[in-house]
C-alpha atoms as a PDB file:
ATOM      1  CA  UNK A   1     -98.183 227.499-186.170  1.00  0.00           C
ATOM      2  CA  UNK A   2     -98.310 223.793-185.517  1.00  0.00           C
ATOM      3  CA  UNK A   3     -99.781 223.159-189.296  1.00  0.00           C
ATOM      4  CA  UNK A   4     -95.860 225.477-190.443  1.00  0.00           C
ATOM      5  CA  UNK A   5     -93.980 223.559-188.636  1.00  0.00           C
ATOM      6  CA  UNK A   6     -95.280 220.043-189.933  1.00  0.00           C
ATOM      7  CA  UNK A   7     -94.940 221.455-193.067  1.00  0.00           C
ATOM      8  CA  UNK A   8     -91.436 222.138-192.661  1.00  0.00           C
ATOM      9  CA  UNK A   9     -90.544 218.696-191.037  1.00  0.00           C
ATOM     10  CA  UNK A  10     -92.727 217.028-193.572  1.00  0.00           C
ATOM     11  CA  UNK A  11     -90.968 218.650-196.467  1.00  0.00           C
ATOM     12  CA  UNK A  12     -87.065 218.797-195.022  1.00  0.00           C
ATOM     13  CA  UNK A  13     -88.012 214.352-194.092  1.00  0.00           C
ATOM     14  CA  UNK A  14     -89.135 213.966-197.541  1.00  0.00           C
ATOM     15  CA  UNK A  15     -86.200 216.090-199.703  1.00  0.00           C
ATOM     16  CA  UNK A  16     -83.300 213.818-197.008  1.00  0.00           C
ATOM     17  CA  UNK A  17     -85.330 210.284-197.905  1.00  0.00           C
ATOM     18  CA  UNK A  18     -85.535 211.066-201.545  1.00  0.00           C
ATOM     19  CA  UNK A  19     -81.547 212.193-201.684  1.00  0.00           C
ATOM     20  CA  UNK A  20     -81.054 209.222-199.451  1.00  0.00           C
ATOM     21  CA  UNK A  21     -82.805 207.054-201.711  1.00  0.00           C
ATOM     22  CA  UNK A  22     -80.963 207.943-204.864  1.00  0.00           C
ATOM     23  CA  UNK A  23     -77.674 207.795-202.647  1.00  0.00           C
ATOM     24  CA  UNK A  24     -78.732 204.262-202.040  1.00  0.00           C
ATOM     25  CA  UNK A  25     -79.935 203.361-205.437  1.00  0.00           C
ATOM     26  CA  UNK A  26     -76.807 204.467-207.338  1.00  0.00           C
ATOM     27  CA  UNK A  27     -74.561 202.839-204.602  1.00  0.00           C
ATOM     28  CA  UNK A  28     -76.772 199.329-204.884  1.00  0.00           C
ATOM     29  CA  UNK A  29     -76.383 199.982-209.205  1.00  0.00           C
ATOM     30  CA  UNK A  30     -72.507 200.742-208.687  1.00  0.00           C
ATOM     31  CA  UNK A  31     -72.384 197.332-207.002  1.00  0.00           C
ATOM     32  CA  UNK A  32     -73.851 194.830-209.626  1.00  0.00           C
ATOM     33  CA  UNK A  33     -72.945 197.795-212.906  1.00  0.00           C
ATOM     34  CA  UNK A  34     -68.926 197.243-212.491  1.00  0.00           C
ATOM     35  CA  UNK A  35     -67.094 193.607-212.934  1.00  0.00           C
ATOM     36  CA  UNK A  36     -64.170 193.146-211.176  1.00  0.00           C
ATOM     37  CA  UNK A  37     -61.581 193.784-214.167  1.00  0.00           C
ATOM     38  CA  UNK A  38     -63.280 197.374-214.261  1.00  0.00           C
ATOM     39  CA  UNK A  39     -62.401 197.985-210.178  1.00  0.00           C
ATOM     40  CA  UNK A  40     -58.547 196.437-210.959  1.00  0.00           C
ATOM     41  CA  UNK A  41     -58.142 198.980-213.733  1.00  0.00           C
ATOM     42  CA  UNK A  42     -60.657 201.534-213.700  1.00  0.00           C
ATOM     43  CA  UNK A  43     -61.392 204.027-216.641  1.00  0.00           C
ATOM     44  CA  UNK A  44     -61.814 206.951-216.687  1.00  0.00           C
ATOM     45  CA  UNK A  45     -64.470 206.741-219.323  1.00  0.00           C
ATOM     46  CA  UNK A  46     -66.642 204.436-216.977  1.00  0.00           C
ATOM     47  CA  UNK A  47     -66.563 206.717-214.370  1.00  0.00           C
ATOM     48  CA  UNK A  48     -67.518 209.873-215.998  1.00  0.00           C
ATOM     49  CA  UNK A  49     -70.645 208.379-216.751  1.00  0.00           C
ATOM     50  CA  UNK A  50     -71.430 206.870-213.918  1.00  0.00           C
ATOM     51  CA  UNK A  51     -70.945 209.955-212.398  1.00  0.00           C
ATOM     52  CA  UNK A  52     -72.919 211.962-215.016  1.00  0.00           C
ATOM     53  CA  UNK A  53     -75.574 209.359-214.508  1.00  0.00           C
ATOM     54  CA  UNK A  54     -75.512 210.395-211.167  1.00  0.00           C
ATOM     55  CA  UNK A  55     -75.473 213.899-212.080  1.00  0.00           C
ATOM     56  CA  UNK A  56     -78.574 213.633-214.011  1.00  0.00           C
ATOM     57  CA  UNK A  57     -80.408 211.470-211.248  1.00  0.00           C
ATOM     58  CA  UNK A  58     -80.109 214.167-208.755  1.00  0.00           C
ATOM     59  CA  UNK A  59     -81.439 216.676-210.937  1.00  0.00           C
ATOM     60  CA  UNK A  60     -84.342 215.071-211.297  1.00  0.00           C
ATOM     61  CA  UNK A  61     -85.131 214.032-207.887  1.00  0.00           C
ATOM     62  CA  UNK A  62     -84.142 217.796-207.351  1.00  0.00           C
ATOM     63  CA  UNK A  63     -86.830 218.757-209.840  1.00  0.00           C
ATOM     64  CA  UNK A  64     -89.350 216.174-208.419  1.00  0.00           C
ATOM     65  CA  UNK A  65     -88.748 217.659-204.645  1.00  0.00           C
ATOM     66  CA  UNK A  66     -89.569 221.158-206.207  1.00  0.00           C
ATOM     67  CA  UNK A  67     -92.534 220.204-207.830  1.00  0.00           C
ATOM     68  CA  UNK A  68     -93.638 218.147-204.756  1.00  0.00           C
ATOM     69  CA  UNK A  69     -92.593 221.035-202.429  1.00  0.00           C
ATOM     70  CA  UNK A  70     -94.678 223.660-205.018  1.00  0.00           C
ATOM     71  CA  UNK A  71     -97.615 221.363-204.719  1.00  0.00           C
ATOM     72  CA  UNK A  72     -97.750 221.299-200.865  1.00  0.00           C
ATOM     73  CA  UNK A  73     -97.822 224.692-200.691  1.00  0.00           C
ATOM     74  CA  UNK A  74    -100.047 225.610-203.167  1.00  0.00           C
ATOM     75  CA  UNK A  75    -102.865 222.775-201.451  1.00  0.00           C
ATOM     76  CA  UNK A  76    -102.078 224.826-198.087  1.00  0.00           C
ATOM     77  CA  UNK A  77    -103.038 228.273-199.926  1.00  0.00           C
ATOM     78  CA  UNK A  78    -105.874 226.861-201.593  1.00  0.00           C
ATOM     79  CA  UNK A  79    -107.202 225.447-198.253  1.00  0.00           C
ATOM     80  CA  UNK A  80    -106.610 228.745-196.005  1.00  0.00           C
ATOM     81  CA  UNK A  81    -108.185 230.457-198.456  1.00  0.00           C
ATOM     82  CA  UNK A  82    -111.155 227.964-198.162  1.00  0.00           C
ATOM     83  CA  UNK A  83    -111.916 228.293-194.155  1.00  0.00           C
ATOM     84  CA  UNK A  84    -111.522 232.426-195.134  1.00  0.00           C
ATOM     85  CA  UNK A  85    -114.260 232.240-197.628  1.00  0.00           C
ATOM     86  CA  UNK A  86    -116.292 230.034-195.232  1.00  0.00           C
ATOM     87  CA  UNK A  87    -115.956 231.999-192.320  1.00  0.00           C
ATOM     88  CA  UNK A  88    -116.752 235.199-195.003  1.00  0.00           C
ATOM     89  CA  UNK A  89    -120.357 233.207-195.742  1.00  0.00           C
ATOM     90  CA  UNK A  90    -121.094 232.576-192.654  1.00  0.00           C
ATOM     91  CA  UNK A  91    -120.957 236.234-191.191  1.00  0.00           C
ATOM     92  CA  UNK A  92    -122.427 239.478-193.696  1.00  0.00           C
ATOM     93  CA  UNK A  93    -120.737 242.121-191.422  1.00  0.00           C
ATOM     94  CA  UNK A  94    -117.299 241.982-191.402  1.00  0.00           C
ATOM     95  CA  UNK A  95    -116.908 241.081-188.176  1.00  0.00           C
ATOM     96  CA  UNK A  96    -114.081 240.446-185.582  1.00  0.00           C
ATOM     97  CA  UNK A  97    -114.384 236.727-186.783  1.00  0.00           C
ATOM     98  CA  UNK A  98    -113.809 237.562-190.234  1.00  0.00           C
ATOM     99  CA  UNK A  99    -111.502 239.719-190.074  1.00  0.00           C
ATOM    100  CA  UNK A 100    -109.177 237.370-188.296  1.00  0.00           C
ATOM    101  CA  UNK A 101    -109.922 234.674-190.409  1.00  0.00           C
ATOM    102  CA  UNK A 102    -108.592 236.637-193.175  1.00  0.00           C
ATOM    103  CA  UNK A 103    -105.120 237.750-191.075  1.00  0.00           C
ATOM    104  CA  UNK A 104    -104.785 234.113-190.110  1.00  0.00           C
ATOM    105  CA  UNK A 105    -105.402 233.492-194.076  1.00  0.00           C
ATOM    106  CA  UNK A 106    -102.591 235.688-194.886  1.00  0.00           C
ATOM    107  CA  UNK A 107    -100.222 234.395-192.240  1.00  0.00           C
ATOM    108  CA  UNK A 108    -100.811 230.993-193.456  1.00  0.00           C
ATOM    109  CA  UNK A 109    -100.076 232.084-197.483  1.00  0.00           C
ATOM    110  CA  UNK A 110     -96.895 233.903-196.087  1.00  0.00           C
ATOM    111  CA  UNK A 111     -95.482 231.319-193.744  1.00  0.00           C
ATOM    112  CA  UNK A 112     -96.450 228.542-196.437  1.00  0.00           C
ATOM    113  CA  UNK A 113     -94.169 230.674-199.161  1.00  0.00           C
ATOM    114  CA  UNK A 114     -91.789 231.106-196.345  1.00  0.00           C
ATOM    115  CA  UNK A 115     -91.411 226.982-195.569  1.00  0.00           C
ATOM    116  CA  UNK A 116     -91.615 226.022-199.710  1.00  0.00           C
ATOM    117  CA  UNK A 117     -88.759 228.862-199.941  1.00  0.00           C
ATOM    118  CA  UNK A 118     -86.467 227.177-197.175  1.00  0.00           C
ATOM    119  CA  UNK A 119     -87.132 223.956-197.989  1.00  0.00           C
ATOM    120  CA  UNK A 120     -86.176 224.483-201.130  1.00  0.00           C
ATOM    121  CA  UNK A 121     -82.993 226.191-200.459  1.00  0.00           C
ATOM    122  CA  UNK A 122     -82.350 223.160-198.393  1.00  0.00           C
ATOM    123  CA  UNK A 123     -83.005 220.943-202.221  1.00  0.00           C
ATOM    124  CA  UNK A 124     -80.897 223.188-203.861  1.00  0.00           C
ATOM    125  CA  UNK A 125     -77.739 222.975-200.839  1.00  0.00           C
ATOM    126  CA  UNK A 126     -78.354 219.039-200.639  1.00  0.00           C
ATOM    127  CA  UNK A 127     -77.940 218.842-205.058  1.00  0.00           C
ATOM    128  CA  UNK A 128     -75.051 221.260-204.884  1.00  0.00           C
ATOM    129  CA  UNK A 129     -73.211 218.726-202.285  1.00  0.00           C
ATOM    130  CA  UNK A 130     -73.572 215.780-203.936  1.00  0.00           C
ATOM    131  CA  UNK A 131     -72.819 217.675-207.193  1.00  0.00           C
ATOM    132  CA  UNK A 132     -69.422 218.501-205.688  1.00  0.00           C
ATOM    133  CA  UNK A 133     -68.809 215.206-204.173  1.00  0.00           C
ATOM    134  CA  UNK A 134     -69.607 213.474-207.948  1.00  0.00           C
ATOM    135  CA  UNK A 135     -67.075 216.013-209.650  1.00  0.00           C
ATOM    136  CA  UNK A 136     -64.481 215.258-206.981  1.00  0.00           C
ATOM    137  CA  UNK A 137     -64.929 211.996-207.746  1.00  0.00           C
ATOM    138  CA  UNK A 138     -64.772 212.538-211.574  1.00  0.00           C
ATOM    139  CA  UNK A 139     -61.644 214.463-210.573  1.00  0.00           C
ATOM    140  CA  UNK A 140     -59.825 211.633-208.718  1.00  0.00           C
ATOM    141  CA  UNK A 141     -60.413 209.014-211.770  1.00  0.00           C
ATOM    142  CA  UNK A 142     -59.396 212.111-214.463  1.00  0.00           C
ATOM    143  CA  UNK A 143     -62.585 212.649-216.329  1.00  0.00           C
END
């Protein structure tokens, strides 16, 4: 249970710092990318592709925090089903021991597809809103 829920945090702190990171980094490139005479008339051809730049930078840290979040779980699979074939070497008779260690197994590969599912739901709701915020903004300067 306690391994689950680190999982969870682990994953939901890592997809918020990586959208916070690329929030950061396109803000930080926004600052030194535009000269002044582009803020006192701004056009609209500037912004649509600084907001498909950003566009295509959240898709890929979306993509990466898939990937990452695919990896994670797969490692926690591989490893439950590790201490299961362990605990199946250690005991020929399909004992009480066993036989738990192959529910817990089980539990384990569910909840772990259960987490990488929510988490990235969670990816997918996070590039949707900043999607909508950068095609607001496209909106406001016409593009």
């Amino acid at each position: 249970m306690k391994l689950n829920k680190r999982f969870s945090t682990v994953s939901n702190w890592i997809a918020k710092a990586l959208f916070s990171l690329v929030a950061v980094a396109l803000l930080w490139q926004g600052a030194f990318l535009f000269d002044t005479t582009a803020v006192a008339a701004p056009s609209p051809v500037l912004a649509t592709s600084a907001a498909n730049h950003a566009q295509n930078a959240t898709d890929e840290v979306r993509d990466r925090s898939k990937d990452l979040i695919q990896d994670t779980k797969r490692k926690v699979e591989r490893t439950a089903n590790r201490n299961a074939s362990k605990v199946d070497q250690a005991d020929d008779n399909g004992s009480f021991v066993e036989r738990k260690a192959q529910r817990d197994r089980d539990r384990i590969q569910q909840r772990a597809e259960e987490d990488a599912a929510r988490t990235e739901r969670a990816v997918d709701d996070s590039t949707n809103a900043v999607k909508g915020l950068v095609d607001k903004v496209k909106d406001a300067f016409g593009g």
